[in-house]
N, C-alpha and C. Protein backbone atom coordinates (compact mmCIF):
# COMPACT_ATOMS: atom_id res chain seq x y z
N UNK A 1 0.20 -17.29 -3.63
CA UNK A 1 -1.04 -16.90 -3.01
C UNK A 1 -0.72 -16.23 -1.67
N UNK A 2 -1.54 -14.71 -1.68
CA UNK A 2 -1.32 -14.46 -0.22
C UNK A 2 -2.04 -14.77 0.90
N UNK A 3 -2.35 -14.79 2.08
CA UNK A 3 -3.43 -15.03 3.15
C UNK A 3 -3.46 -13.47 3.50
N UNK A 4 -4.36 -13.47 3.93
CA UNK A 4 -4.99 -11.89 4.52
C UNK A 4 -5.97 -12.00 5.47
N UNK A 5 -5.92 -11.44 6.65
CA UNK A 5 -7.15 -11.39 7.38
C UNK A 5 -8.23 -10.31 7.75
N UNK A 6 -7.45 -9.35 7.03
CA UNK A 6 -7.84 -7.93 6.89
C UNK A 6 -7.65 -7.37 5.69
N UNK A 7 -9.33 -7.03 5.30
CA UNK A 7 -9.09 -6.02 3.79
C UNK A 7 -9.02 -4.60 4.25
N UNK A 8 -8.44 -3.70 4.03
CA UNK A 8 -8.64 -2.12 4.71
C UNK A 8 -8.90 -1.33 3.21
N UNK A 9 -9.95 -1.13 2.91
CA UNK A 9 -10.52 -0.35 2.06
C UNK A 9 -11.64 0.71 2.54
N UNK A 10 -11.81 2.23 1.71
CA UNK A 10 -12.63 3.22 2.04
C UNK A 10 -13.82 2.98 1.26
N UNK A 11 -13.83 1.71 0.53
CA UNK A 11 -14.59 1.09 -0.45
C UNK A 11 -15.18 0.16 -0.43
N UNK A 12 -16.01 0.29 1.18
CA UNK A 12 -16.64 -1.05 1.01
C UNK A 12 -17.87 -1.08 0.65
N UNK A 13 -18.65 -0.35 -0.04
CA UNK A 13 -19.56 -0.75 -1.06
C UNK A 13 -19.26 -1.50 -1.96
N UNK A 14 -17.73 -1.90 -2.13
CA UNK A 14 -17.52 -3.21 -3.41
C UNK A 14 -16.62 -4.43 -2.35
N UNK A 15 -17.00 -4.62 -1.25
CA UNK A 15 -16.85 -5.50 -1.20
C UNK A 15 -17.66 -5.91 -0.03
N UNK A 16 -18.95 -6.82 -0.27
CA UNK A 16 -19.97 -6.92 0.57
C UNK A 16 -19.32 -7.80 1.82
N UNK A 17 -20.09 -8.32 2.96
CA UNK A 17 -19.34 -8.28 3.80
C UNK A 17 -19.47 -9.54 4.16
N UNK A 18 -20.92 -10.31 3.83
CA UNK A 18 -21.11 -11.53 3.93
C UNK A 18 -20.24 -12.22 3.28
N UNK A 19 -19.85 -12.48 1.85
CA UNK A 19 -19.28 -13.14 1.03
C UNK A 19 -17.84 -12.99 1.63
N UNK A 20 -17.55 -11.81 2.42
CA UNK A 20 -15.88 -11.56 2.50
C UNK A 20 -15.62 -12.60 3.68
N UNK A 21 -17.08 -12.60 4.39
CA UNK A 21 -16.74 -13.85 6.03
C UNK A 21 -16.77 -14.65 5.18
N UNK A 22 -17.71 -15.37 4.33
CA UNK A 22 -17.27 -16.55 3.78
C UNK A 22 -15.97 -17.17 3.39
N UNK A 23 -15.19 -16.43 2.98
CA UNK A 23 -13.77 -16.73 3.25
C UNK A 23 -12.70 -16.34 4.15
N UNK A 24 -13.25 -15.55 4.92
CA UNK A 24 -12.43 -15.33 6.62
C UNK A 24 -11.45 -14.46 6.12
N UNK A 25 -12.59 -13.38 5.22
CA UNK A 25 -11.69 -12.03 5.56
C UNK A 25 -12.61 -10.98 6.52
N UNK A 26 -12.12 -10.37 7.14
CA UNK A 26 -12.93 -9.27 7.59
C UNK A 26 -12.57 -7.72 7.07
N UNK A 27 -13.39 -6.99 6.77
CA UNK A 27 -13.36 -5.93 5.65
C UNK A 27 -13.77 -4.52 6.92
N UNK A 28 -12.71 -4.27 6.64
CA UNK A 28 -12.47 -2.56 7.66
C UNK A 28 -12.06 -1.31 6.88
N UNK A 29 -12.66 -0.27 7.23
CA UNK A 29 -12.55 1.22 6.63
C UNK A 29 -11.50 1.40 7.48
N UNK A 30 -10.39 2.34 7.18
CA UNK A 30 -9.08 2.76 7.22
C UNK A 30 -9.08 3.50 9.55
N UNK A 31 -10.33 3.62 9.19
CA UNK A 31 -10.53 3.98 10.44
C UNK A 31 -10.64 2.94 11.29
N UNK A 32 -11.68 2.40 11.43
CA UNK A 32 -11.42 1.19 12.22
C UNK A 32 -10.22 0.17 12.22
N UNK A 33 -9.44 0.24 11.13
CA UNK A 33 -8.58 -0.74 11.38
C UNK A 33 -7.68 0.11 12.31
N UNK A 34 -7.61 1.41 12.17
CA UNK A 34 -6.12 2.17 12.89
C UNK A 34 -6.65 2.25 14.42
N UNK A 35 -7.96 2.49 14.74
CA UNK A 35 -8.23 2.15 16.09
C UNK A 35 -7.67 0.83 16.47
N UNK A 36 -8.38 -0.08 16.02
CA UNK A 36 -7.81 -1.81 16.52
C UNK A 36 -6.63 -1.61 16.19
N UNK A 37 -5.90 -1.23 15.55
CA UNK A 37 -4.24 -1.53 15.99
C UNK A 37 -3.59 -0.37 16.85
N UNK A 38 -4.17 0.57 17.20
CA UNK A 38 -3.57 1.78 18.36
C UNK A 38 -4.16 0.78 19.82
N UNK A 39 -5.22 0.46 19.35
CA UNK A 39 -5.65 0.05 20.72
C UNK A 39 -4.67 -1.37 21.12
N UNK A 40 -4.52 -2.16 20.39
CA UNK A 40 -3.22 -3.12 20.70
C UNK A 40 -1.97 -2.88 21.54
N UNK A 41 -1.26 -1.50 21.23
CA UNK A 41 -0.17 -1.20 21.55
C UNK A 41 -0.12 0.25 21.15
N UNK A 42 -0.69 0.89 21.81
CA UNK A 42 -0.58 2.59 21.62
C UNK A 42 0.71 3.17 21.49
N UNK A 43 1.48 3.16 22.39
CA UNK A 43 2.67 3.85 22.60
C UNK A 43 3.87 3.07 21.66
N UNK A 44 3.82 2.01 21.44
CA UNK A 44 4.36 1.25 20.03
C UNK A 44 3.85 2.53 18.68
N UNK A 45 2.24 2.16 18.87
CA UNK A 45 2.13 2.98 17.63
C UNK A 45 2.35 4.23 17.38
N UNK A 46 2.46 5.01 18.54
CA UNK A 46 3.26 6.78 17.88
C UNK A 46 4.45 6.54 17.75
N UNK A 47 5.33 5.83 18.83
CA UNK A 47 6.24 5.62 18.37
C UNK A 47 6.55 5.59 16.73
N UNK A 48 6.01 4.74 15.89
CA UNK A 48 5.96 4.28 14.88
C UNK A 48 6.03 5.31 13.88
N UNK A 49 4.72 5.92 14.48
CA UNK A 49 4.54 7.58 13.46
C UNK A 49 5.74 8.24 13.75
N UNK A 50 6.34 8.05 14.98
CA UNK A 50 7.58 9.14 15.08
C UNK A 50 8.65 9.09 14.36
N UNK A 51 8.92 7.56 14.02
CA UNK A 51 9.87 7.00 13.25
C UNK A 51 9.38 7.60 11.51
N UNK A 52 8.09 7.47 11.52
CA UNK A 52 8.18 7.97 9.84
C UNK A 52 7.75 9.34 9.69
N UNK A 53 7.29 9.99 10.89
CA UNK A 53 7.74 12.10 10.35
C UNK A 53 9.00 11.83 10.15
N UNK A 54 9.80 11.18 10.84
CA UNK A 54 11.64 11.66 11.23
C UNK A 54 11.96 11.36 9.33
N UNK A 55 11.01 10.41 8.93
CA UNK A 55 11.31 10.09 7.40
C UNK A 55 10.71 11.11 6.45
N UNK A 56 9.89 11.88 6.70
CA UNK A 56 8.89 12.78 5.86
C UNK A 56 9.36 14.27 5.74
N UNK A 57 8.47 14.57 4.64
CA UNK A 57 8.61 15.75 4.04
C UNK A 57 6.88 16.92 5.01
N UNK A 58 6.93 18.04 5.60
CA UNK A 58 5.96 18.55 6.08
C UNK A 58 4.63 18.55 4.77
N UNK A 59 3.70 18.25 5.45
CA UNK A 59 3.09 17.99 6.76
C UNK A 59 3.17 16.99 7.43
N UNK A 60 4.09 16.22 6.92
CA UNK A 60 3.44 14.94 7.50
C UNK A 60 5.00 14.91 8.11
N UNK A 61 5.90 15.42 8.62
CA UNK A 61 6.89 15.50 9.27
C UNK A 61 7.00 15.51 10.87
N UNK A 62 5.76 14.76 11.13
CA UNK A 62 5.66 14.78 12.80
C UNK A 62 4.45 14.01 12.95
N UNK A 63 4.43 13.50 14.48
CA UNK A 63 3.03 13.14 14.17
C UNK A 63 1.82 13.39 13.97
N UNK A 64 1.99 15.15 15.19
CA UNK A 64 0.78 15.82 14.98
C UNK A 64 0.15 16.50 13.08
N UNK A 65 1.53 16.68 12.46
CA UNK A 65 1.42 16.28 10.77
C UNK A 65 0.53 15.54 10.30
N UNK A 66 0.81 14.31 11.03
CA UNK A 66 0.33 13.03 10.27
C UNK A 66 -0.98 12.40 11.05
N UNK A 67 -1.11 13.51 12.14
CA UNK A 67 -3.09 12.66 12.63
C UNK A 67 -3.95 13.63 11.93
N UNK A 68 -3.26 15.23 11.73
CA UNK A 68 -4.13 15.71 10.98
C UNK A 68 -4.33 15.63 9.76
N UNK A 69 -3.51 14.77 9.01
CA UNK A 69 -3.19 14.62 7.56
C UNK A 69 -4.50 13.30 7.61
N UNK A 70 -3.97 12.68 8.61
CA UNK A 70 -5.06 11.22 8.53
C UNK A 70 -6.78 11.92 8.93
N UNK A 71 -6.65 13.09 9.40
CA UNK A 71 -8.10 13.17 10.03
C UNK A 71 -9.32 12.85 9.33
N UNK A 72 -9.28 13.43 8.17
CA UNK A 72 -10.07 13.33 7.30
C UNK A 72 -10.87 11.77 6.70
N UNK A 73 -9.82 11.07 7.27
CA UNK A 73 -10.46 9.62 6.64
C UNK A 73 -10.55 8.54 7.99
N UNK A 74 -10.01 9.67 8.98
CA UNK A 74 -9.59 8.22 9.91
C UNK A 74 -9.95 9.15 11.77
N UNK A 75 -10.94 9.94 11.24
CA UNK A 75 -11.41 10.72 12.43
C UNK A 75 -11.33 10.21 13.71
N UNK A 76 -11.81 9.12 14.07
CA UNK A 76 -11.75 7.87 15.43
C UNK A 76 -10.32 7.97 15.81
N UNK A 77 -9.79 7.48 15.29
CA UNK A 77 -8.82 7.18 14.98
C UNK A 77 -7.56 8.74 15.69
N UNK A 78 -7.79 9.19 14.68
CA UNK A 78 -7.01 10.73 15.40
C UNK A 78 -7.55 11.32 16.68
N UNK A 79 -8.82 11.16 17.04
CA UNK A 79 -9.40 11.30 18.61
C UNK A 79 -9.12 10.64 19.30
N UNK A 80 -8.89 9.44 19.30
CA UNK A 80 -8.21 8.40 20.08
C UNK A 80 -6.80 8.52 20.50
N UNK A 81 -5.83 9.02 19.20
CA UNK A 81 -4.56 8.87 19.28
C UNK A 81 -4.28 10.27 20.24
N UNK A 82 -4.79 11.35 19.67
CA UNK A 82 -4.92 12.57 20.55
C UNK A 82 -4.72 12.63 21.72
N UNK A 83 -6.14 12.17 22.25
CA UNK A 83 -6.58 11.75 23.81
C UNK A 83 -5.75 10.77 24.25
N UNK A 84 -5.06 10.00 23.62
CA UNK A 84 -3.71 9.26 24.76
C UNK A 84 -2.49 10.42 24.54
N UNK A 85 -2.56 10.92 23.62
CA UNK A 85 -1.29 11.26 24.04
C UNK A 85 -1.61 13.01 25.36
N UNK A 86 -2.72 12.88 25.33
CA UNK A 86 -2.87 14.28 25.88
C UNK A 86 -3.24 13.63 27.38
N UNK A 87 -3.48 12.78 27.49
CA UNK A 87 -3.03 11.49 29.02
C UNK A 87 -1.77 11.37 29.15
N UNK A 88 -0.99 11.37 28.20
CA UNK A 88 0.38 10.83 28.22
C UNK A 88 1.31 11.76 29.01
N UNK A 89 0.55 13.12 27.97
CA UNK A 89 1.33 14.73 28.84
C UNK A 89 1.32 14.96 30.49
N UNK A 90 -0.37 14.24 30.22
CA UNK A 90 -0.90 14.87 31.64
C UNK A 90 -0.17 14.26 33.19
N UNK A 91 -0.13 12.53 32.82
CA UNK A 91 0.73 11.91 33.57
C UNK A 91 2.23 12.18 33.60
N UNK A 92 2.38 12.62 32.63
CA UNK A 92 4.66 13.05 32.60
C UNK A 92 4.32 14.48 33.83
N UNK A 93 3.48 15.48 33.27
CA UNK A 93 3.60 16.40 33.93
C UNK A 93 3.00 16.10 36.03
N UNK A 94 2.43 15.18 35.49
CA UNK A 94 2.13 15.31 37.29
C UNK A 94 3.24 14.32 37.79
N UNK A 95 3.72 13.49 37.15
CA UNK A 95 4.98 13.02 38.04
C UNK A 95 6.05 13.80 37.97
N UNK A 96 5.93 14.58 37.24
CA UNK A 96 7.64 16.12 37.27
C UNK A 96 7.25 16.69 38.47
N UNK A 97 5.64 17.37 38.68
CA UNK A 97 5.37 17.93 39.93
C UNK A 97 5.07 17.45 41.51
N UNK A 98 5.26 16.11 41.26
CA UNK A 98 5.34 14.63 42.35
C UNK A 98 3.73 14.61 42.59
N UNK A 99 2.69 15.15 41.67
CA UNK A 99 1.24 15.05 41.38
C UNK A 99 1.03 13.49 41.75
């Protein structure tokens, strides 16, 4: 038997949501779950993506590959990851210029 605390399906019209608390699952679309786990540890998580473009075949051979590959199902999700990393630039570049 496994434990799970998270169902991540694009399908949750089949799995209602009351019955899923009844047993202490909570049921998330592919999007929300990738927000709650970027938001945990952001820079862990590109990292992560960086590690599997370095594994991939294009498009998905980078990360910017792989948020636009995800966009489609996981829109939040790729706006979020975006916008840190386009903070991320913004801060490297103003400490190069002593900003």
């Amino acid at each position: 038997m496994s434990r799970s605390d998270v169902l991540v399906t694009a399908n949750l019209d089949d799995f209602p949501l009351e019955p899923c608390r009844e047993l202490g699952i909570d049921v998330q679309d592919p999007d929300t779950f990738l927000q709650h786990q970027f938001g945990l540890a952001p820079k862990e998580f590109l990292c992560s993506l960086q590690f599997l473009a370095a594994e991939r075949r294009p498009p998905m051979d980078s990360v910017k590959g792989i948020l636009q590959t995800l966009k489609r199902v996981a829109p939040g999700f790729v706006a979020q990851a975006s916008a840190f990393q386009e903070h991320e630039r913004d801060v490297a570049a103003a400490s190069e210029t002593g900003v």
